[in-house]
C-alpha atoms as a PDB file:
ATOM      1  CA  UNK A   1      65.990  63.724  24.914  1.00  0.00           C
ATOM      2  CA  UNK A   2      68.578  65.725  22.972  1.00  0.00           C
ATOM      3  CA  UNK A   3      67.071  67.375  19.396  1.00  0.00           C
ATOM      4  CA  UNK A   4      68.729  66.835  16.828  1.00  0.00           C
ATOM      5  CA  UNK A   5      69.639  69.504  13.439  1.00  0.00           C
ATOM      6  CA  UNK A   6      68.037  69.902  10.467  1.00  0.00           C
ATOM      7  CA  UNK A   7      70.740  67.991   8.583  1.00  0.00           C
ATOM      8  CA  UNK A   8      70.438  64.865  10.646  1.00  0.00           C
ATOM      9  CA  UNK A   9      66.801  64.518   9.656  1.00  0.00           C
ATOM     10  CA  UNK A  10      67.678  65.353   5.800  1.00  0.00           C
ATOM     11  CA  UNK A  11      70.260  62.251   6.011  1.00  0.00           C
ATOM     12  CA  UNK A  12      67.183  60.346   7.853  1.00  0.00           C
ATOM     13  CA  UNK A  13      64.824  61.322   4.617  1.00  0.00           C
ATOM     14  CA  UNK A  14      67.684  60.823   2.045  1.00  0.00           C
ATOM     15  CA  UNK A  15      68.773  57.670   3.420  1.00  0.00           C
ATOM     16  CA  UNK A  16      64.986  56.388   3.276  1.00  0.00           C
ATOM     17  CA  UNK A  17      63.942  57.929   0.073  1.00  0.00           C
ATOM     18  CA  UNK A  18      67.502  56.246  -1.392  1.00  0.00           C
ATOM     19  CA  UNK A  19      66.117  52.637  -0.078  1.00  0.00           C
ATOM     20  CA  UNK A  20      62.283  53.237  -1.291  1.00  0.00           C
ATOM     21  CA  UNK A  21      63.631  54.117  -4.539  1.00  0.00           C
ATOM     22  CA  UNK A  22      65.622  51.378  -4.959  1.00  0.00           C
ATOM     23  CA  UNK A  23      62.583  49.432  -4.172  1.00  0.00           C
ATOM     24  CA  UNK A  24      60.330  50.855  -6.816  1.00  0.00           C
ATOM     25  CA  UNK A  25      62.985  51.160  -9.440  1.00  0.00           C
ATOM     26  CA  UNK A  26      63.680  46.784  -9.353  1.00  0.00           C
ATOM     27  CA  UNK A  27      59.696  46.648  -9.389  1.00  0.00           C
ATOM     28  CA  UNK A  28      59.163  48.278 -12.282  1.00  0.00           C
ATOM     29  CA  UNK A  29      61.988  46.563 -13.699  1.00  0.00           C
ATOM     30  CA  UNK A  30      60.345  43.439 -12.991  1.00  0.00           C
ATOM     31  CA  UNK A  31      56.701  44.851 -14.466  1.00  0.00           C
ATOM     32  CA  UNK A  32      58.644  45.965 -17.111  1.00  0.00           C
ATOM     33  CA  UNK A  33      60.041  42.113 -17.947  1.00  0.00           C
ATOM     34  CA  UNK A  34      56.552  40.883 -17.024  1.00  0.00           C
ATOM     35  CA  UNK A  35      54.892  42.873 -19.668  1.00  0.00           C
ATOM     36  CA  UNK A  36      57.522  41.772 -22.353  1.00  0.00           C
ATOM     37  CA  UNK A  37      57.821  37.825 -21.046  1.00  0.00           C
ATOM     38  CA  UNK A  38      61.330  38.411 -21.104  1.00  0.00           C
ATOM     39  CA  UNK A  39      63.649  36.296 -18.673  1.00  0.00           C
ATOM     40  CA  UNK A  40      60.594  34.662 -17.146  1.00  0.00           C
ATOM     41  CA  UNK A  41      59.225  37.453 -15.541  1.00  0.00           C
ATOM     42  CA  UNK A  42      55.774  36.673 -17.085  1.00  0.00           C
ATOM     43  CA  UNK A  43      55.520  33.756 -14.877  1.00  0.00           C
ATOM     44  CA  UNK A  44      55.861  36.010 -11.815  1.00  0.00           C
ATOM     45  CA  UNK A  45      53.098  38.635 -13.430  1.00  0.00           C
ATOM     46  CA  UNK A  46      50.590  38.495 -16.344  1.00  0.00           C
ATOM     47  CA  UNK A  47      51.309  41.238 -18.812  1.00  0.00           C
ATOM     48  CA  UNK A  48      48.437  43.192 -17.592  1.00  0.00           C
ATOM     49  CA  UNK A  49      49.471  42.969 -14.013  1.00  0.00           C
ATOM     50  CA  UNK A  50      52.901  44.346 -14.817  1.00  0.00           C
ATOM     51  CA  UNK A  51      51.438  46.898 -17.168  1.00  0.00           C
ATOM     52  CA  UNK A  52      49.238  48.112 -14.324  1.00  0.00           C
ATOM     53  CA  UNK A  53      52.194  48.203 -11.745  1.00  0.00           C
ATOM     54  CA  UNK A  54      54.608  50.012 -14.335  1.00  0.00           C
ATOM     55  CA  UNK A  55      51.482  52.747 -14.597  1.00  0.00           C
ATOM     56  CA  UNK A  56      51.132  53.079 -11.303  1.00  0.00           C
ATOM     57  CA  UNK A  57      54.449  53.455 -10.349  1.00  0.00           C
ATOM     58  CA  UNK A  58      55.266  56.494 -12.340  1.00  0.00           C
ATOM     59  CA  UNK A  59      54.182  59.151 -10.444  1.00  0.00           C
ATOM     60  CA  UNK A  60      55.716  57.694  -7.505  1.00  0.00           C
ATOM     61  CA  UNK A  61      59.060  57.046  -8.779  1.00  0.00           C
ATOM     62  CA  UNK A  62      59.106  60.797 -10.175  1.00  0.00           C
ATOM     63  CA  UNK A  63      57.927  62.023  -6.593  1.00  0.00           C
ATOM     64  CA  UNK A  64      61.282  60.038  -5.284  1.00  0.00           C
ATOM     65  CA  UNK A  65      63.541  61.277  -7.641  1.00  0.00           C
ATOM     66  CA  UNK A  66      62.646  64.445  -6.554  1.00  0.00           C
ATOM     67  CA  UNK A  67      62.611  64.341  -2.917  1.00  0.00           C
ATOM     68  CA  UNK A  68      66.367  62.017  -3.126  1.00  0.00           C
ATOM     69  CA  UNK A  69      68.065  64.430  -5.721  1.00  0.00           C
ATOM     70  CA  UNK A  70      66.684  67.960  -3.891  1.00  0.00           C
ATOM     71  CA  UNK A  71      67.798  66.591  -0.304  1.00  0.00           C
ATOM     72  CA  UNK A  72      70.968  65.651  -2.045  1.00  0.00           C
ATOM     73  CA  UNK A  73      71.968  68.727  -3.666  1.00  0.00           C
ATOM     74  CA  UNK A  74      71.288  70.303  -0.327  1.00  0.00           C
ATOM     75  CA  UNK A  75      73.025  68.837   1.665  1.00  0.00           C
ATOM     76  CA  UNK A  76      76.406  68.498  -1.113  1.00  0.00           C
ATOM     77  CA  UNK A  77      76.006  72.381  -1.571  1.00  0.00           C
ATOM     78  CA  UNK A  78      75.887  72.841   2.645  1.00  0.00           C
ATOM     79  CA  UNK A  79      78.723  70.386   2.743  1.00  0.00           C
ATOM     80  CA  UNK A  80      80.925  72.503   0.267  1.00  0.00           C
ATOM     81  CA  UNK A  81      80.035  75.812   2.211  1.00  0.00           C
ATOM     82  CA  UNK A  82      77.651  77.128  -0.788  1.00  0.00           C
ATOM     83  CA  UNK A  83      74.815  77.398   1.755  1.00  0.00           C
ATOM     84  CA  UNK A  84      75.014  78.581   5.149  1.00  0.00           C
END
């Protein structure tokens, strides 16, 4: 089996980090709605649900942000030849 670089398994981490994000960011969207009724989003949860899924959430989406955007700069400064 053939390894592969360092910069394949970046793109692997990016890419998944990129779709987990996404993920957490329209949940706590939806919490978000939940907790204010709006758009019938407090059908789906009960204000207290969505206020406990928005809490717990932040950490997580600040861990994310941080893993996507480091990868990414990264890999855009190896890409412009900043890094070797």
């Amino acid at each position: 089996m053939a390894r592969h670089s360092v910069q394949w398994y970046l793109c692997k981490v990016l890419r998944i980090s990129g779709y987990v994000f996404f993920l957490v960011v329209v949940l706590m969207i939806m919490s978000g709605l939940a907790m204010t009724g709006r758009y019938g989003f407090g059908k789906v949860f009960s204000a207290n649900m969505g206020w406990k899924i928005h809490s717990t959430l932040k950490w997580p989406v600040i861990g994310l942000v941080l893993i996507h955007s480091i990868v990414a700069w990264y890999l855009s400064f190896r890409r412009w030849g900043w890094v070797r």
